[in-house]
N, C-alpha and C. Protein backbone atom coordinates (compact mmCIF):
# COMPACT_ATOMS: atom_id res chain seq x y z
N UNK A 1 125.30 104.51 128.20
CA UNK A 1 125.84 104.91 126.91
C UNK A 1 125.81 103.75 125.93
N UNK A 2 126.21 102.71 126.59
CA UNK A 2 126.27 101.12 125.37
C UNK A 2 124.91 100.73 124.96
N UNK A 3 124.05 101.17 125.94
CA UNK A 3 121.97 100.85 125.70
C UNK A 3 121.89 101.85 124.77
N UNK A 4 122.22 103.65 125.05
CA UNK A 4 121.99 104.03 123.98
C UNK A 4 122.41 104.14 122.26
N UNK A 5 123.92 103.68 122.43
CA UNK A 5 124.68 103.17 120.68
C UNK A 5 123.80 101.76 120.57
N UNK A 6 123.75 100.85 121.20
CA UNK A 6 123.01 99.80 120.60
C UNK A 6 121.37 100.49 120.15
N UNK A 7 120.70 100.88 120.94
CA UNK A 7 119.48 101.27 119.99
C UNK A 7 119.53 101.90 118.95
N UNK A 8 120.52 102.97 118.60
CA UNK A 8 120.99 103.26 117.11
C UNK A 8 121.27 102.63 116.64
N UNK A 9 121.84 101.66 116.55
CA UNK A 9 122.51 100.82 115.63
C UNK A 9 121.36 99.87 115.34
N UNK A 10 120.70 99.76 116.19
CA UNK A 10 119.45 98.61 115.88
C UNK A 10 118.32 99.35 114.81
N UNK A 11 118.31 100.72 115.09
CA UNK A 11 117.42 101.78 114.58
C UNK A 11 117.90 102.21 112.83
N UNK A 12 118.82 102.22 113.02
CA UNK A 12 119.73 102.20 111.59
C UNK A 12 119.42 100.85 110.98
N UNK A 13 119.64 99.67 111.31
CA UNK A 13 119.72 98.47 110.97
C UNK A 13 118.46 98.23 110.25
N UNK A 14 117.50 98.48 110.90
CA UNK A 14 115.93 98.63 110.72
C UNK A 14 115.91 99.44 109.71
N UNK A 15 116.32 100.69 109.40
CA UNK A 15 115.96 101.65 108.34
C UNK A 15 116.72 101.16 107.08
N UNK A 16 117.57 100.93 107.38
CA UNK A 16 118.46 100.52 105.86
C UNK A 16 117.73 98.56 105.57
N UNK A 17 116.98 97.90 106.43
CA UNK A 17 116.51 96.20 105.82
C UNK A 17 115.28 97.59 104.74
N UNK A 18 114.61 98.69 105.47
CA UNK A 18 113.19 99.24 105.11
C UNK A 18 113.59 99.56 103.55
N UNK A 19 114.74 100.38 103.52
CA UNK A 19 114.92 100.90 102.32
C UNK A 19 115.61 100.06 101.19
N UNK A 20 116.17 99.05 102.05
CA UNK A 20 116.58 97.69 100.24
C UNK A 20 115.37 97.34 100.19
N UNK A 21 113.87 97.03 101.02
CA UNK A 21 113.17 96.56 100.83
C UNK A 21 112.04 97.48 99.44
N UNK A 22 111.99 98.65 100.07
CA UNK A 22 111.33 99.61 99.25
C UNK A 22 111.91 99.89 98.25
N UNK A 23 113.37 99.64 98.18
CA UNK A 23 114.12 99.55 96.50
C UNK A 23 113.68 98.65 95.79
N UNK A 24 113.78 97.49 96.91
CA UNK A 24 113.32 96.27 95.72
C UNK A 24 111.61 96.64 94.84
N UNK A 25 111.05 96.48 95.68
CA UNK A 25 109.78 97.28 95.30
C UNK A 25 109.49 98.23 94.22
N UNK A 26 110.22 99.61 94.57
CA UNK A 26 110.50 100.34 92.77
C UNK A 26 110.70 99.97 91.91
N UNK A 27 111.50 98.90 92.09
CA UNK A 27 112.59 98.07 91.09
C UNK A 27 111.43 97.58 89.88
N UNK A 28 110.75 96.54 91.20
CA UNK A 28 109.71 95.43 90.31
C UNK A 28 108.85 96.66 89.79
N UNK A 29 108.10 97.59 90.60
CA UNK A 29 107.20 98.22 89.45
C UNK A 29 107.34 99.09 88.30
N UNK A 30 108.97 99.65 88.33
CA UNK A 30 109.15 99.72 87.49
C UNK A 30 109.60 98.85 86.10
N UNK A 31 109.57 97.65 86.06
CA UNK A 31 109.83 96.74 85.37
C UNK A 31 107.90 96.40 84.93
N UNK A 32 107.44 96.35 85.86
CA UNK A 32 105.95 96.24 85.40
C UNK A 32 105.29 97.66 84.45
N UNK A 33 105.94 98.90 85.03
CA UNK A 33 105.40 100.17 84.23
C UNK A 33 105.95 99.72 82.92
N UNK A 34 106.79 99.62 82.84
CA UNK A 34 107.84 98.98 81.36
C UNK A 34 106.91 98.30 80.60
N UNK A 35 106.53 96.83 80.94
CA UNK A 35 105.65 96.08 80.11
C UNK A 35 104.51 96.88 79.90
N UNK A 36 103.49 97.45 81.15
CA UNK A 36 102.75 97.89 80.76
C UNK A 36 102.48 98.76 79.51
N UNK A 37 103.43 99.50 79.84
CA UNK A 37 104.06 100.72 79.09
C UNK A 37 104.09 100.34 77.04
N UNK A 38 104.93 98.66 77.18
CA UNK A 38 104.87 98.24 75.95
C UNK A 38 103.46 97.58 75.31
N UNK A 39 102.90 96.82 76.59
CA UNK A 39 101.34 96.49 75.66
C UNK A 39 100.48 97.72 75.10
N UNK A 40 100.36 98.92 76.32
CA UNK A 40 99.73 99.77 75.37
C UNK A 40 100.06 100.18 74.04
N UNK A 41 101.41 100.59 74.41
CA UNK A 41 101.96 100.51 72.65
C UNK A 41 101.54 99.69 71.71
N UNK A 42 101.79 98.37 72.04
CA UNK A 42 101.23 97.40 71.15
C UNK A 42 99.81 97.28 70.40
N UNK A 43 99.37 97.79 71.53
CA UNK A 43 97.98 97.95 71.11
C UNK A 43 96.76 99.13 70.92
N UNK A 44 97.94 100.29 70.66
CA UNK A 44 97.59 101.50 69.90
C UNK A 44 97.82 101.59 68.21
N UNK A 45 99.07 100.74 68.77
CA UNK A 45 99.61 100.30 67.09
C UNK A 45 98.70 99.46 66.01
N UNK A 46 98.24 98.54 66.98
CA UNK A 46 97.55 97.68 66.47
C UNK A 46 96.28 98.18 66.21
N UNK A 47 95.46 99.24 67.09
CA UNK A 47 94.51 99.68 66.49
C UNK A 47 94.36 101.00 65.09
N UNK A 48 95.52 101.69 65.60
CA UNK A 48 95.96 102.67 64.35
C UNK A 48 95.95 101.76 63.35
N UNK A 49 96.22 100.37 63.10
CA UNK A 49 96.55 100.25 61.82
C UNK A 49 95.55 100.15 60.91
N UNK A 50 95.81 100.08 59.53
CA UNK A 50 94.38 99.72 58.67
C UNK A 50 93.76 98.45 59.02
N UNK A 51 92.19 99.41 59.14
CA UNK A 51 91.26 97.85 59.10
C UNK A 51 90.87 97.26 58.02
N UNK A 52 91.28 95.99 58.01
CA UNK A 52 90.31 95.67 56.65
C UNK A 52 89.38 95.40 56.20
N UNK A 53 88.68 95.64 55.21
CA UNK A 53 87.21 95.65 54.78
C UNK A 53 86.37 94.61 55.16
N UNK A 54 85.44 94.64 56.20
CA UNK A 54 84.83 93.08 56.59
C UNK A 54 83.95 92.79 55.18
N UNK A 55 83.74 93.23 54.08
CA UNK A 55 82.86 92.69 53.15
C UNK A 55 83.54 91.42 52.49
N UNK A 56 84.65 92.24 52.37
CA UNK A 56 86.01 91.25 51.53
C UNK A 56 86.11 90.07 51.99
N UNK A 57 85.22 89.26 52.78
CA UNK A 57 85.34 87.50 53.39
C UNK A 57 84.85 86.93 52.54
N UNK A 58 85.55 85.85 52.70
CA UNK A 58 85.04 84.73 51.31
C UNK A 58 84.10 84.17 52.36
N UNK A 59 83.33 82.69 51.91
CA UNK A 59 82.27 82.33 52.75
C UNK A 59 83.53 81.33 53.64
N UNK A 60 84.38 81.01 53.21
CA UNK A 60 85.10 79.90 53.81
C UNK A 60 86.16 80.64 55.44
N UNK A 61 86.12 82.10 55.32
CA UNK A 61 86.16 82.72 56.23
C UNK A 61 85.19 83.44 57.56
N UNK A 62 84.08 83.12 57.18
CA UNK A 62 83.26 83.61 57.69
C UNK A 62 82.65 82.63 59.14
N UNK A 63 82.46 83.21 59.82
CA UNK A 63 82.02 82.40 61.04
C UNK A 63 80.92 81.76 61.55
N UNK A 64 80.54 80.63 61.56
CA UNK A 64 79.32 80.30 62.17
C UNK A 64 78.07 80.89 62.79
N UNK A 65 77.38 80.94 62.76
CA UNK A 65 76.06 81.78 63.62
C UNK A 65 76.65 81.89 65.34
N UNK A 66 76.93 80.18 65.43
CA UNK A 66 76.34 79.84 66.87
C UNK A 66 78.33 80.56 67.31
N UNK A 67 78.88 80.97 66.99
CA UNK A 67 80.17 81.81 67.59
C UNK A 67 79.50 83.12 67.88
């Protein structure tokens, strides 16, 4: 009877290190979906916005050949 409560308890012990572990885990990717989540934003925004006219460069803006 004491072999079989100790293997539960060892079996439990094991399942609950599994599941703070796999919490932690959600945790971080959800913190990564988050950022992700904000660069796309960032950079939907940034493409929605107005482009401006590439004619409109002065020469002192304009870039080298060899770039």
């Amino acid at each position: 009877m004491d072999a079989r409560l100790e293997a539960l308890e060892s079996k439990i012990a094991y399942l609950e290190r599994a599941m703070n572990e796999l919490s932690d885990v959600v945790y971080r990717q959800h913190n990564d979906i988050m950022a992700l989540q904000a660069q796309v934003k960032a950079l939907r925004d940034r493409l929605s916005a107005p482009q401006l006219d590439e004619s409109a460069r002065t020469p002192e803006q304009e870039r080298p050949p060899h770039y």
